[in-house]
PDB file of N, CA and C in Angstrom:
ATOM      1  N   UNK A   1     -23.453   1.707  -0.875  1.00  0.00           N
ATOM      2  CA  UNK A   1     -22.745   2.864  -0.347  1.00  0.00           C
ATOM      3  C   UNK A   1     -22.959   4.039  -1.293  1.00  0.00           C
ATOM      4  N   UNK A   2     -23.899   5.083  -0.769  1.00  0.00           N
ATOM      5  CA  UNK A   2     -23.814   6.048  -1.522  1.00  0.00           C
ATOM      6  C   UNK A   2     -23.024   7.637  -1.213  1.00  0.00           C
ATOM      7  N   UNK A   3     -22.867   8.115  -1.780  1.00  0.00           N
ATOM      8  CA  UNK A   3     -22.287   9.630  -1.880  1.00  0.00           C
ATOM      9  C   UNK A   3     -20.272   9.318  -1.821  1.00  0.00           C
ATOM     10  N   UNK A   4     -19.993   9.942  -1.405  1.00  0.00           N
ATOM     11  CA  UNK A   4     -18.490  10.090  -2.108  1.00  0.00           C
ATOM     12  C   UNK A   4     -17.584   9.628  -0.856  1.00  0.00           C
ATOM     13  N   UNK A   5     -16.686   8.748  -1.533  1.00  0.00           N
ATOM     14  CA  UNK A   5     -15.940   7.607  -0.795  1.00  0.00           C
ATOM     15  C   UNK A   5     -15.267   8.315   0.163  1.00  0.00           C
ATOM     16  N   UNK A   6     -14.711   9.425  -0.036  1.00  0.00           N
ATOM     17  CA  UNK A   6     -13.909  10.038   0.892  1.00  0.00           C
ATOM     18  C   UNK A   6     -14.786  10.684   2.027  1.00  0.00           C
ATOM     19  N   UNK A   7     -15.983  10.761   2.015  1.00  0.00           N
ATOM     20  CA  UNK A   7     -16.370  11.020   3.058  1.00  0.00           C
ATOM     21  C   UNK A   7     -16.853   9.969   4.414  1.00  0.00           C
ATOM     22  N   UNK A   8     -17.002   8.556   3.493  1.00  0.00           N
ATOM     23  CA  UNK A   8     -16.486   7.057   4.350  1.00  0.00           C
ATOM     24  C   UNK A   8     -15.212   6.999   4.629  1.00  0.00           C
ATOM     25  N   UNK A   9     -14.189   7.192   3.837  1.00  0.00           N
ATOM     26  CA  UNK A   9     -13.065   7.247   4.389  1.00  0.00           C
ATOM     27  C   UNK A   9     -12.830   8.103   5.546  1.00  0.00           C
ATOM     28  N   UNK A  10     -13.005   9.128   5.388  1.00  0.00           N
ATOM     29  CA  UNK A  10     -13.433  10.186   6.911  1.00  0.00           C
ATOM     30  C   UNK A  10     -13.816   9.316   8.230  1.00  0.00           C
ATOM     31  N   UNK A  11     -14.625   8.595   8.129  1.00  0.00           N
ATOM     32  CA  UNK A  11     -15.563   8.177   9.039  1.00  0.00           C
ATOM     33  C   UNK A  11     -14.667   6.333   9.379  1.00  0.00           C
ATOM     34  N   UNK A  12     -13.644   6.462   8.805  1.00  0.00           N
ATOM     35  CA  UNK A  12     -12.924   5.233   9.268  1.00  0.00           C
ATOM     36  C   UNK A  12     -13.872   3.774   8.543  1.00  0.00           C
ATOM     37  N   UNK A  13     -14.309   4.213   7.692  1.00  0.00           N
ATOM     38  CA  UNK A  13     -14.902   2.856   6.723  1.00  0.00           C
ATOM     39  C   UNK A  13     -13.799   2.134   5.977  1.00  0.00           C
ATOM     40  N   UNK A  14     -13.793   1.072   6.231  1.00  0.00           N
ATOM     41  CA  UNK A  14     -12.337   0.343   5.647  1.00  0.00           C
ATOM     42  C   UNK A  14     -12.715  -0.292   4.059  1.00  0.00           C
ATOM     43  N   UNK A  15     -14.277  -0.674   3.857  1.00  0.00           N
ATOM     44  CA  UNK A  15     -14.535  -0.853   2.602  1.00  0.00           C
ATOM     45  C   UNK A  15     -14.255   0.484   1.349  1.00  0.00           C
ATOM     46  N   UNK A  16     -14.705   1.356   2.328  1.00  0.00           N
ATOM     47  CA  UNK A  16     -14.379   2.685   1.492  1.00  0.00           C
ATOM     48  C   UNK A  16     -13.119   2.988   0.666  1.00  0.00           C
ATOM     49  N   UNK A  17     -12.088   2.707   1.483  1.00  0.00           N
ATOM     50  CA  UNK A  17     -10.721   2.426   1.475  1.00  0.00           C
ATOM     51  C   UNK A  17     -10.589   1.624   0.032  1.00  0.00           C
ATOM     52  N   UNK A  18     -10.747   0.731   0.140  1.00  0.00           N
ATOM     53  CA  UNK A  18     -10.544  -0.906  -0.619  1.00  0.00           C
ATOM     54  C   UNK A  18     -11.469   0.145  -2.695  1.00  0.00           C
ATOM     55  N   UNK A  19     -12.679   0.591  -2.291  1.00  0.00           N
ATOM     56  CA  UNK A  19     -13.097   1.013  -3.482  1.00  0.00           C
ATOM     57  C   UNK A  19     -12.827   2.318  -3.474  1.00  0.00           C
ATOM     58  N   UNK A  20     -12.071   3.492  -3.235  1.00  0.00           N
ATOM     59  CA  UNK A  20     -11.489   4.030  -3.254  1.00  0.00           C
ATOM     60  C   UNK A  20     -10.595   4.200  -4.187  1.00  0.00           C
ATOM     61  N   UNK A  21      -9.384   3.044  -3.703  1.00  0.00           N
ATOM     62  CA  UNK A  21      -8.423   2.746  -4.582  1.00  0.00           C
ATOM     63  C   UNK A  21      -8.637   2.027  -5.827  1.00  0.00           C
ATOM     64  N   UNK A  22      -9.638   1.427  -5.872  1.00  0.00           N
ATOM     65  CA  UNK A  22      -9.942   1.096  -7.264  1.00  0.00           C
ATOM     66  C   UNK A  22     -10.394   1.933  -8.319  1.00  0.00           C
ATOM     67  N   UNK A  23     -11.377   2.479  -7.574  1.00  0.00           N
ATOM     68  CA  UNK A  23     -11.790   3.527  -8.318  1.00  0.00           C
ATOM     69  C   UNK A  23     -10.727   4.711  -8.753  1.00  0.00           C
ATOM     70  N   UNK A  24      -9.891   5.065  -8.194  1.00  0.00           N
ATOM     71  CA  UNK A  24      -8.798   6.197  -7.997  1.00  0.00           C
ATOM     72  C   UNK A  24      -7.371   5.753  -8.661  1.00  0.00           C
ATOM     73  N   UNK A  25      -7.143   4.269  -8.458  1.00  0.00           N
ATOM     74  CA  UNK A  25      -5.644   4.236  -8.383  1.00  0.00           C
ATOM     75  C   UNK A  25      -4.936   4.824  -9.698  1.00  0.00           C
ATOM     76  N   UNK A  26      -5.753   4.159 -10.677  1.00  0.00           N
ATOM     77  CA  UNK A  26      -4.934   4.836 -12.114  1.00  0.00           C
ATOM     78  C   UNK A  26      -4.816   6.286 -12.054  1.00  0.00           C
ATOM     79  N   UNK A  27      -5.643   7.067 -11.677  1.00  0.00           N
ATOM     80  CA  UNK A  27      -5.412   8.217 -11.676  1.00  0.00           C
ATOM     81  C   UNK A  27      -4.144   9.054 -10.783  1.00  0.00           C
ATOM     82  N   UNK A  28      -4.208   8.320  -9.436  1.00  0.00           N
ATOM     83  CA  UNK A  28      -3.228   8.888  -8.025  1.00  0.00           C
ATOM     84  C   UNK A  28      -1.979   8.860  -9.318  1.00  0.00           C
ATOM     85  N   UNK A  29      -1.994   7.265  -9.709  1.00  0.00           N
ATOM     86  CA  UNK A  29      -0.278   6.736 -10.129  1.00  0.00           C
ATOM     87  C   UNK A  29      -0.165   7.558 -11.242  1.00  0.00           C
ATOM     88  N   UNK A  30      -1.228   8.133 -12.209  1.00  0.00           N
ATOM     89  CA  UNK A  30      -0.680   9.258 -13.276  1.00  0.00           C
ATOM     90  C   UNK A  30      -0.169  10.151 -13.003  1.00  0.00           C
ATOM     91  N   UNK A  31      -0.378  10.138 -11.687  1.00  0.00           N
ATOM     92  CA  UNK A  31      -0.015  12.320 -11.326  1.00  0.00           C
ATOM     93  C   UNK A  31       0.993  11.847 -10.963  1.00  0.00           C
ATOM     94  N   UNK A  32       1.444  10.796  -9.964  1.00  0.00           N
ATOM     95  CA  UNK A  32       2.363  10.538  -9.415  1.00  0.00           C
ATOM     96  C   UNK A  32       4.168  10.198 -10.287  1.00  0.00           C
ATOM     97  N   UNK A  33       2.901   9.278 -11.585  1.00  0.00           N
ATOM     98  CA  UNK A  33       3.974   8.838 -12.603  1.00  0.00           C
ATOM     99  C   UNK A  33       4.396  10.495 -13.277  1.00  0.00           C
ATOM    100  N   UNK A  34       3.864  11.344 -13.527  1.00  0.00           N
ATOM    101  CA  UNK A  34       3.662  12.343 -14.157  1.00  0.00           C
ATOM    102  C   UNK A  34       4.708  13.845 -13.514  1.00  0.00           C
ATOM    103  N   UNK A  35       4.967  13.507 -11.873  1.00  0.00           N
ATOM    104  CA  UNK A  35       5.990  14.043 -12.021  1.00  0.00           C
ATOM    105  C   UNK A  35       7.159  13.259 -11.342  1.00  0.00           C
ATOM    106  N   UNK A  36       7.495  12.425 -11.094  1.00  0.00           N
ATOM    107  CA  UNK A  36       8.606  11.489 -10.664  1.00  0.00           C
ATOM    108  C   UNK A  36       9.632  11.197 -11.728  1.00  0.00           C
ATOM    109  N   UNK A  37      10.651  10.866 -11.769  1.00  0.00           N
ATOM    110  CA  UNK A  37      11.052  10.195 -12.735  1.00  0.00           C
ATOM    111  C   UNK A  37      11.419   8.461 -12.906  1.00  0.00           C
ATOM    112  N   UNK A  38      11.210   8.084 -12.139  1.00  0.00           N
ATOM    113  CA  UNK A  38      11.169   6.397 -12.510  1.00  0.00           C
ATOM    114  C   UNK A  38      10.305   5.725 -11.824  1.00  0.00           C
ATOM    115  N   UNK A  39       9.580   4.273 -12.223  1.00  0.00           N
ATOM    116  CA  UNK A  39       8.371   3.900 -11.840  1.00  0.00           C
ATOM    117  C   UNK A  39       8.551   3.476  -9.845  1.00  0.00           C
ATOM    118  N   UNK A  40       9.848   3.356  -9.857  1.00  0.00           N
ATOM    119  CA  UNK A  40       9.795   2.680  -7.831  1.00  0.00           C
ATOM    120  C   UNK A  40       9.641   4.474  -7.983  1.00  0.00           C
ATOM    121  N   UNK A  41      10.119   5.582  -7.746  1.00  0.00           N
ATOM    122  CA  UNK A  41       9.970   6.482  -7.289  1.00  0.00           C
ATOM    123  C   UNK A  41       8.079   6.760  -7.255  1.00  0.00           C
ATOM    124  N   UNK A  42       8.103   6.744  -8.588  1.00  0.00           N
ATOM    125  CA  UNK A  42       6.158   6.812  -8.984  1.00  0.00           C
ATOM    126  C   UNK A  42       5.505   5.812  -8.263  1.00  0.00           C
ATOM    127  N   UNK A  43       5.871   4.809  -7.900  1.00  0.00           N
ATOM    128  CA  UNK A  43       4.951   3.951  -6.528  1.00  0.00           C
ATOM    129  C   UNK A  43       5.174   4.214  -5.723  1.00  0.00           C
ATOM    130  N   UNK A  44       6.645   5.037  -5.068  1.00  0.00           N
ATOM    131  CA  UNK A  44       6.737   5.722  -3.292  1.00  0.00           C
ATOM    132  C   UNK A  44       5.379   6.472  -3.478  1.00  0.00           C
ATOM    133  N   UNK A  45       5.535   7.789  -4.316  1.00  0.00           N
ATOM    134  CA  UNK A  45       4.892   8.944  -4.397  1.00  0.00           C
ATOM    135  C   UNK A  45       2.875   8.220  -4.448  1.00  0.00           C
ATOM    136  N   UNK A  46       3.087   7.437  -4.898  1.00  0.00           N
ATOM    137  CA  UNK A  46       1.600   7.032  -5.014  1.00  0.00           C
ATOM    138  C   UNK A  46       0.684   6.712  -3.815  1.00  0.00           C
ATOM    139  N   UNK A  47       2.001   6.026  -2.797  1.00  0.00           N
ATOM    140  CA  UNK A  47       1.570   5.357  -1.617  1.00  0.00           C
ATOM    141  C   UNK A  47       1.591   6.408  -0.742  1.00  0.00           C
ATOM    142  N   UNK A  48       2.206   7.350  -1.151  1.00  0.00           N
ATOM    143  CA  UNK A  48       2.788   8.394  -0.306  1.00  0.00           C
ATOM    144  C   UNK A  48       1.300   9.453  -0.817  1.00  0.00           C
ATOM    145  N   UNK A  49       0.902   9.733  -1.868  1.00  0.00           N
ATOM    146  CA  UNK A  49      -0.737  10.260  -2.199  1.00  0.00           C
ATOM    147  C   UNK A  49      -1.510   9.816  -1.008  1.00  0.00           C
ATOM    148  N   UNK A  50      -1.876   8.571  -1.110  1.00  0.00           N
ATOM    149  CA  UNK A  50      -2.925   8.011  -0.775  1.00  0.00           C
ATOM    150  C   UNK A  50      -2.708   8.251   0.654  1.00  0.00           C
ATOM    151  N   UNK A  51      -2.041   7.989   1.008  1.00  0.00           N
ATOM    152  CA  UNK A  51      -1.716   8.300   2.825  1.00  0.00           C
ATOM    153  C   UNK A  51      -2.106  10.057   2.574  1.00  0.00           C
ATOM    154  N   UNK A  52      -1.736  10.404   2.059  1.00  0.00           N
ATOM    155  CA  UNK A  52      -2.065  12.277   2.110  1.00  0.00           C
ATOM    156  C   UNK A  52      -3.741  12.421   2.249  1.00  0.00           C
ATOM    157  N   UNK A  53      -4.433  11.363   1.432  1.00  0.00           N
ATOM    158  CA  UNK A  53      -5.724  11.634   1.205  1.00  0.00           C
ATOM    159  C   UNK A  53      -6.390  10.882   2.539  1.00  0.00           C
ATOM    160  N   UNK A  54      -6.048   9.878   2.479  1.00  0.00           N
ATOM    161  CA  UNK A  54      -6.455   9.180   4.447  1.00  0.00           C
ATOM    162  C   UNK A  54      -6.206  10.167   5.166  1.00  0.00           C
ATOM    163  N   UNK A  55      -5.061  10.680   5.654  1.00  0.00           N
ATOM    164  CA  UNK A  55      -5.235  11.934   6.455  1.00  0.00           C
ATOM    165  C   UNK A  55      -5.998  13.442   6.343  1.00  0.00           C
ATOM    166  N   UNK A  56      -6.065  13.884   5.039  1.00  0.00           N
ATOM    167  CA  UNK A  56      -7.171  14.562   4.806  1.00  0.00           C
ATOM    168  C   UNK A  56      -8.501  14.683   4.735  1.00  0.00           C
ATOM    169  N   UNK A  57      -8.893  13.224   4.220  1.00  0.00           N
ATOM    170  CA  UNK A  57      -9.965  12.849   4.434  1.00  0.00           C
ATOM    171  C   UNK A  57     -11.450  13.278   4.904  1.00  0.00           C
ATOM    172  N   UNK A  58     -10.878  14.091   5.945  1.00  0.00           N
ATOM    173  CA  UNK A  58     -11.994  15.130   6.764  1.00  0.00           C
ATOM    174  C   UNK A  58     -12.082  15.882   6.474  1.00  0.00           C
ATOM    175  N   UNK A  59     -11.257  16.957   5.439  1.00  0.00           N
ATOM    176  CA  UNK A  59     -11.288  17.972   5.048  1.00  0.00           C
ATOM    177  C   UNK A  59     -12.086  18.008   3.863  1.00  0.00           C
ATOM    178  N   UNK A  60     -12.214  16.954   2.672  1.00  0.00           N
ATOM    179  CA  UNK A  60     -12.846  17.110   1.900  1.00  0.00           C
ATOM    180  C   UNK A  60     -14.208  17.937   1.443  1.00  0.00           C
ATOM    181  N   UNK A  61     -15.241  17.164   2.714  1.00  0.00           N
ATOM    182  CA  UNK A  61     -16.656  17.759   2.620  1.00  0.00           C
ATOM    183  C   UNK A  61     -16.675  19.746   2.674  1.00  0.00           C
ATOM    184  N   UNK A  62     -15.867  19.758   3.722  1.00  0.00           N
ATOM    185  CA  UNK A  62     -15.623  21.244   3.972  1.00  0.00           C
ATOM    186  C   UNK A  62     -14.853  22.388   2.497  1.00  0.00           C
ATOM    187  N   UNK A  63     -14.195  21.270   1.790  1.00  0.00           N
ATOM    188  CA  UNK A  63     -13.765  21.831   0.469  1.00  0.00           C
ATOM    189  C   UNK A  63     -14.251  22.284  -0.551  1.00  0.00           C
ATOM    190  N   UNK A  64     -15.744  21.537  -0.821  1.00  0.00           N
ATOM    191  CA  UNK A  64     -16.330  22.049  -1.826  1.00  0.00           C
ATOM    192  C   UNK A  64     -15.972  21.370  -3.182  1.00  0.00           C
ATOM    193  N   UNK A  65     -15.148  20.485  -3.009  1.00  0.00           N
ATOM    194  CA  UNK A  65     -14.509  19.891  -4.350  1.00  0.00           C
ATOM    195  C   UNK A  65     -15.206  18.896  -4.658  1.00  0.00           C
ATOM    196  N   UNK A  66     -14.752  18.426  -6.070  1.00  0.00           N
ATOM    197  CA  UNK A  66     -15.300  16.938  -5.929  1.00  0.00           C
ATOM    198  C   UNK A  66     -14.307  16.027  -5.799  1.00  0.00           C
ATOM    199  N   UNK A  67     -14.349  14.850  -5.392  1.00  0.00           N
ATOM    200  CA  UNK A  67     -13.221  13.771  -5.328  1.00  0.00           C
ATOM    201  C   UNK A  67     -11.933  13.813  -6.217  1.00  0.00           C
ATOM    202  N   UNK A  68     -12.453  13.822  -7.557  1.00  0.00           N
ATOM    203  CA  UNK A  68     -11.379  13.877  -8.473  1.00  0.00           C
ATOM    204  C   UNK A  68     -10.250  15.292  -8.201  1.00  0.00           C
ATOM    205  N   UNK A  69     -11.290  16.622  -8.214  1.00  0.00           N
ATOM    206  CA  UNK A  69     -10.600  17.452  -7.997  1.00  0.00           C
ATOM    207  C   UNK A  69      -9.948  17.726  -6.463  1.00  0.00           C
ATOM    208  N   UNK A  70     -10.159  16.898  -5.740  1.00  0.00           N
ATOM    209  CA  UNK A  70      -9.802  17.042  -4.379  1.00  0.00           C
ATOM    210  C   UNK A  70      -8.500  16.078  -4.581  1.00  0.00           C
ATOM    211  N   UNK A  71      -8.252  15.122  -4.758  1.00  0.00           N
ATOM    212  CA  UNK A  71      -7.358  14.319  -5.342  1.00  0.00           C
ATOM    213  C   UNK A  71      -6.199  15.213  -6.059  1.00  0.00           C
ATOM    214  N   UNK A  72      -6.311  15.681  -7.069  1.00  0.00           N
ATOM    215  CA  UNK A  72      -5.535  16.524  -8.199  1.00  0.00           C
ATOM    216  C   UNK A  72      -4.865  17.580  -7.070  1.00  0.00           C
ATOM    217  N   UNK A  73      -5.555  18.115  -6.070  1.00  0.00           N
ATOM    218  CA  UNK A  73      -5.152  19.240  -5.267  1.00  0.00           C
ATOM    219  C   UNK A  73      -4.260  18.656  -4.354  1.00  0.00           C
ATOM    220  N   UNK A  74      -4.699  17.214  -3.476  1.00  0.00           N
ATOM    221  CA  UNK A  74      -3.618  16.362  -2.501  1.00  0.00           C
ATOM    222  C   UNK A  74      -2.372  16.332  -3.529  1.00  0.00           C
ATOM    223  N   UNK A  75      -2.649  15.766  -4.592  1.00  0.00           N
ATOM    224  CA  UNK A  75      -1.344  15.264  -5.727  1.00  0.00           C
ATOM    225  C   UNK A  75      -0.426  16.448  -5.656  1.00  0.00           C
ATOM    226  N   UNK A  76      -0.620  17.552  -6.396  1.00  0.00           N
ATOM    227  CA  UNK A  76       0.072  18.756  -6.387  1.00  0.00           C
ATOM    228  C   UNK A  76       0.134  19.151  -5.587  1.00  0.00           C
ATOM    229  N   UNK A  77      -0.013  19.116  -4.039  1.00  0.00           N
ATOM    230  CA  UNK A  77       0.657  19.794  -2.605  1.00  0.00           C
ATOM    231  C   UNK A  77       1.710  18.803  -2.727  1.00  0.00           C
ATOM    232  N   UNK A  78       1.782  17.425  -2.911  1.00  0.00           N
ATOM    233  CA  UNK A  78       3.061  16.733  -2.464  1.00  0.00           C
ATOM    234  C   UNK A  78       3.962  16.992  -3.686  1.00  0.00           C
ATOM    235  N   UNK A  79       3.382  17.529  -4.641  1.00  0.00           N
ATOM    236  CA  UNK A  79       4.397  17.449  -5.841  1.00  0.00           C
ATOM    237  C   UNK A  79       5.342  18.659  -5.789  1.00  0.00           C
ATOM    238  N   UNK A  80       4.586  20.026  -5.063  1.00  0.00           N
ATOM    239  CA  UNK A  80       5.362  20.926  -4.344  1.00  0.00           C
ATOM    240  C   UNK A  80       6.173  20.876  -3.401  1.00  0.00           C
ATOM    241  N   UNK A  81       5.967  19.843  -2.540  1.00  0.00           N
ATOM    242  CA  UNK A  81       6.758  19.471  -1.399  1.00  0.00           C
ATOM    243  C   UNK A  81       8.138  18.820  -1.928  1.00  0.00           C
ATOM    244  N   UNK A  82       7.544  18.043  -3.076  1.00  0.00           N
ATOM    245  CA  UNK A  82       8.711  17.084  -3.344  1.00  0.00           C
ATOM    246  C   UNK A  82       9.925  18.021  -4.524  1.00  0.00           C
ATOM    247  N   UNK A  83       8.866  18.595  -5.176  1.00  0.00           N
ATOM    248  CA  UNK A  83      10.241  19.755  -5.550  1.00  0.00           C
ATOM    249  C   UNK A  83      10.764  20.530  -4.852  1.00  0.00           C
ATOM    250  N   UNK A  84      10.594  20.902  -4.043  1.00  0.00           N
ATOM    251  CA  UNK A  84      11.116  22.139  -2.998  1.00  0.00           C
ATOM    252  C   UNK A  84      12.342  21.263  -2.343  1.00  0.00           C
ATOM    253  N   UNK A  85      11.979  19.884  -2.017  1.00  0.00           N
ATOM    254  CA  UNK A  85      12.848  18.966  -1.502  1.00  0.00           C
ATOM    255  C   UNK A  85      14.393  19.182  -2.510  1.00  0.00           C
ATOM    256  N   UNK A  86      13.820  18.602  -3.862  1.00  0.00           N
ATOM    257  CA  UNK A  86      14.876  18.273  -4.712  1.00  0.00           C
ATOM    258  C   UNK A  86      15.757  19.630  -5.301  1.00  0.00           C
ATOM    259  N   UNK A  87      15.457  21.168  -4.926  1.00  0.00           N
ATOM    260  CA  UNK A  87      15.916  22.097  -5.570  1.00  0.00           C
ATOM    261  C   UNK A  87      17.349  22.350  -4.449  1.00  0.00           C
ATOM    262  N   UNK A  88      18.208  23.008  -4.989  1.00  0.00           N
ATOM    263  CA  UNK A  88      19.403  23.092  -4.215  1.00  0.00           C
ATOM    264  C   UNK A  88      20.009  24.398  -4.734  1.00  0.00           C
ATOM    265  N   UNK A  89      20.156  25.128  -3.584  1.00  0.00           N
ATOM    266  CA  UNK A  89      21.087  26.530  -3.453  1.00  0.00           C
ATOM    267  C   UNK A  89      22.170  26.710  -3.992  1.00  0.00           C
ATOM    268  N   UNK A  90      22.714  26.600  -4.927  1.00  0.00           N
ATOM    269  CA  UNK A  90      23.958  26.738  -4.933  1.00  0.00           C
ATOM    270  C   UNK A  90      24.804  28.272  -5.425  1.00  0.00           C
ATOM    271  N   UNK A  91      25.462  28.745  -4.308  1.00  0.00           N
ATOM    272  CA  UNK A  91      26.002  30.179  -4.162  1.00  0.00           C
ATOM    273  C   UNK A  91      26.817  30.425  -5.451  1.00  0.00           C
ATOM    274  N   UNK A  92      27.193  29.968  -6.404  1.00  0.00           N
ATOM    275  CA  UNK A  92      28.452  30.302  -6.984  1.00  0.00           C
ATOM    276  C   UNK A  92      27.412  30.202  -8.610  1.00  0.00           C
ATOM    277  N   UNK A  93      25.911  29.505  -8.463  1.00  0.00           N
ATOM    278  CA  UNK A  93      25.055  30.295  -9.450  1.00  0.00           C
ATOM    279  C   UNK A  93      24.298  31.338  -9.078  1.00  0.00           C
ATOM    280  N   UNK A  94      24.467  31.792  -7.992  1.00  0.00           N
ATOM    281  CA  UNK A  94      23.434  33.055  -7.629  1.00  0.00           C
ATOM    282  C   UNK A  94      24.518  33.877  -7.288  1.00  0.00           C
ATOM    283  N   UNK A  95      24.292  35.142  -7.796  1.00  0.00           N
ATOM    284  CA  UNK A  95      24.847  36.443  -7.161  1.00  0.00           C
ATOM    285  C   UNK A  95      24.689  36.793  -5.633  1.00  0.00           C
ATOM    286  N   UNK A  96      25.757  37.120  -5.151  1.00  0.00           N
ATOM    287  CA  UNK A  96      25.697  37.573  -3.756  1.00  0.00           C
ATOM    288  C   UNK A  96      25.038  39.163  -3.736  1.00  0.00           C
ATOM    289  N   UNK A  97      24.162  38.771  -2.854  1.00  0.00           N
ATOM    290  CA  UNK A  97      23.519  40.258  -2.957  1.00  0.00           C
ATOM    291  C   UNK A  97      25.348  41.737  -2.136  1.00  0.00           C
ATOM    292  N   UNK A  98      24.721  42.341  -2.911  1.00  0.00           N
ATOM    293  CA  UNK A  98      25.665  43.406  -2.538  1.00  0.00           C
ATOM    294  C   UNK A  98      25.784  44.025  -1.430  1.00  0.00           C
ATOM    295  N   UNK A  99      27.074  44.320  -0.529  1.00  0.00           N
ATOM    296  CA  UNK A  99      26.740  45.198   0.733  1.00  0.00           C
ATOM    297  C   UNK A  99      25.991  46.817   0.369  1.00  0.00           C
ATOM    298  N   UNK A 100      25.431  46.762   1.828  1.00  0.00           N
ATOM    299  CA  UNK A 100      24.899  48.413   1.990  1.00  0.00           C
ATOM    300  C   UNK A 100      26.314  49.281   1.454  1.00  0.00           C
ATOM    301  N   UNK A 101      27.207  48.798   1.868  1.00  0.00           N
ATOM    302  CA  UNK A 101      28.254  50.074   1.908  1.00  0.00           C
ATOM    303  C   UNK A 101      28.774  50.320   0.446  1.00  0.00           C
ATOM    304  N   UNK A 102      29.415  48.654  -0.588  1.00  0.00           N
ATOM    305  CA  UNK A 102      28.621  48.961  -1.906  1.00  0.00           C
ATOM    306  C   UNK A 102      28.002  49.255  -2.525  1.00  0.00           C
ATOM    307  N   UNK A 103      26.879  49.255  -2.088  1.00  0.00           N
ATOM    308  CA  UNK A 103      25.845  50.148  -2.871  1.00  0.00           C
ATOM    309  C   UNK A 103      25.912  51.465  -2.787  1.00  0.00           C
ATOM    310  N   UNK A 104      26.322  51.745  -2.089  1.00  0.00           N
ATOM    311  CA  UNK A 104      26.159  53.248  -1.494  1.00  0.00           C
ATOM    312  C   UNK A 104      27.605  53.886  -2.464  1.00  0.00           C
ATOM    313  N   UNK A 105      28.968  53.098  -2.475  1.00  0.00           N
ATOM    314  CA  UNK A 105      30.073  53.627  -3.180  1.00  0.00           C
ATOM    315  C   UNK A 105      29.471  53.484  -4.773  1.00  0.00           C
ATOM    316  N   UNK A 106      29.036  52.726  -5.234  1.00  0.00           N
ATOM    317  CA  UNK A 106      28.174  52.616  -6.670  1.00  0.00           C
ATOM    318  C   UNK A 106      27.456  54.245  -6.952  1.00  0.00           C
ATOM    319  N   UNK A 107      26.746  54.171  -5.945  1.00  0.00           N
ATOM    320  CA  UNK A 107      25.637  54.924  -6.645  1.00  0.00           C
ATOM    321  C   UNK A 107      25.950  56.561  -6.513  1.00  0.00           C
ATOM    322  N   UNK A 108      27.762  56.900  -5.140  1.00  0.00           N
ATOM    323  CA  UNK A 108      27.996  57.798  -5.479  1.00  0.00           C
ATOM    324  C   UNK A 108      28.992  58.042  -6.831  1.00  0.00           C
ATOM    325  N   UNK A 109      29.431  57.039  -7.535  1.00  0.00           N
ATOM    326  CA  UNK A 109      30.168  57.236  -8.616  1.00  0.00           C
ATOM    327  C   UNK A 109      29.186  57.304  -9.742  1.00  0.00           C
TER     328      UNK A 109
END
């Protein structure tokens, strides 16, 4: 099998798959371990990579990347996703933005 696994993976090659992850796994589970904080969370997120990259899969060739760096780029979209998940609003640390009509009594005093 030559040229780059993910473009067998594209094409529904199931061996591809199988050396893929060998070739890859330490790396997925670093990024994964790297921003999670405990190892079951760092194996959701890992399994949860690899499904990102099966579904992308097709996109690769069109990317211009190489595997590794195509990888690093799947990793950090979910690592954005997954912080955006975990961040929380809370009103009573943020300032309420000010009314128009406040502002307006402000700025004539």
């Amino acid at each position: 099998m030559d040229g780059c696994l993910l473009t067998f993976i594209a094409g529904n090659d199931t061996d591809a798959v199988e050396k893929f992850v060998i070739k890859y796994g330490r790396l997925v589970w670093s990024l994964a371990r790297n921003y999670t904080g405990s190892q079951k969370d760092a194996e959701k997120e890992t399994q949860n990579i690899f499904s990102d990259l099966w579904r992308q899969a097709g996109l690769f060739e069109a990317s211009g990347l190489t595997e590794v760096s195509f990888i690093h780029a799947v990793a950090r979209c979910r690592q954005r996703r997954l912080a955006s998940r975990t961040l929380v609003y809370s009103p009573s640390s943020a300032e309420a933005p000010a009314s128009s009509k406040a502002r307006r009594k402000r700025a004539i005093l």
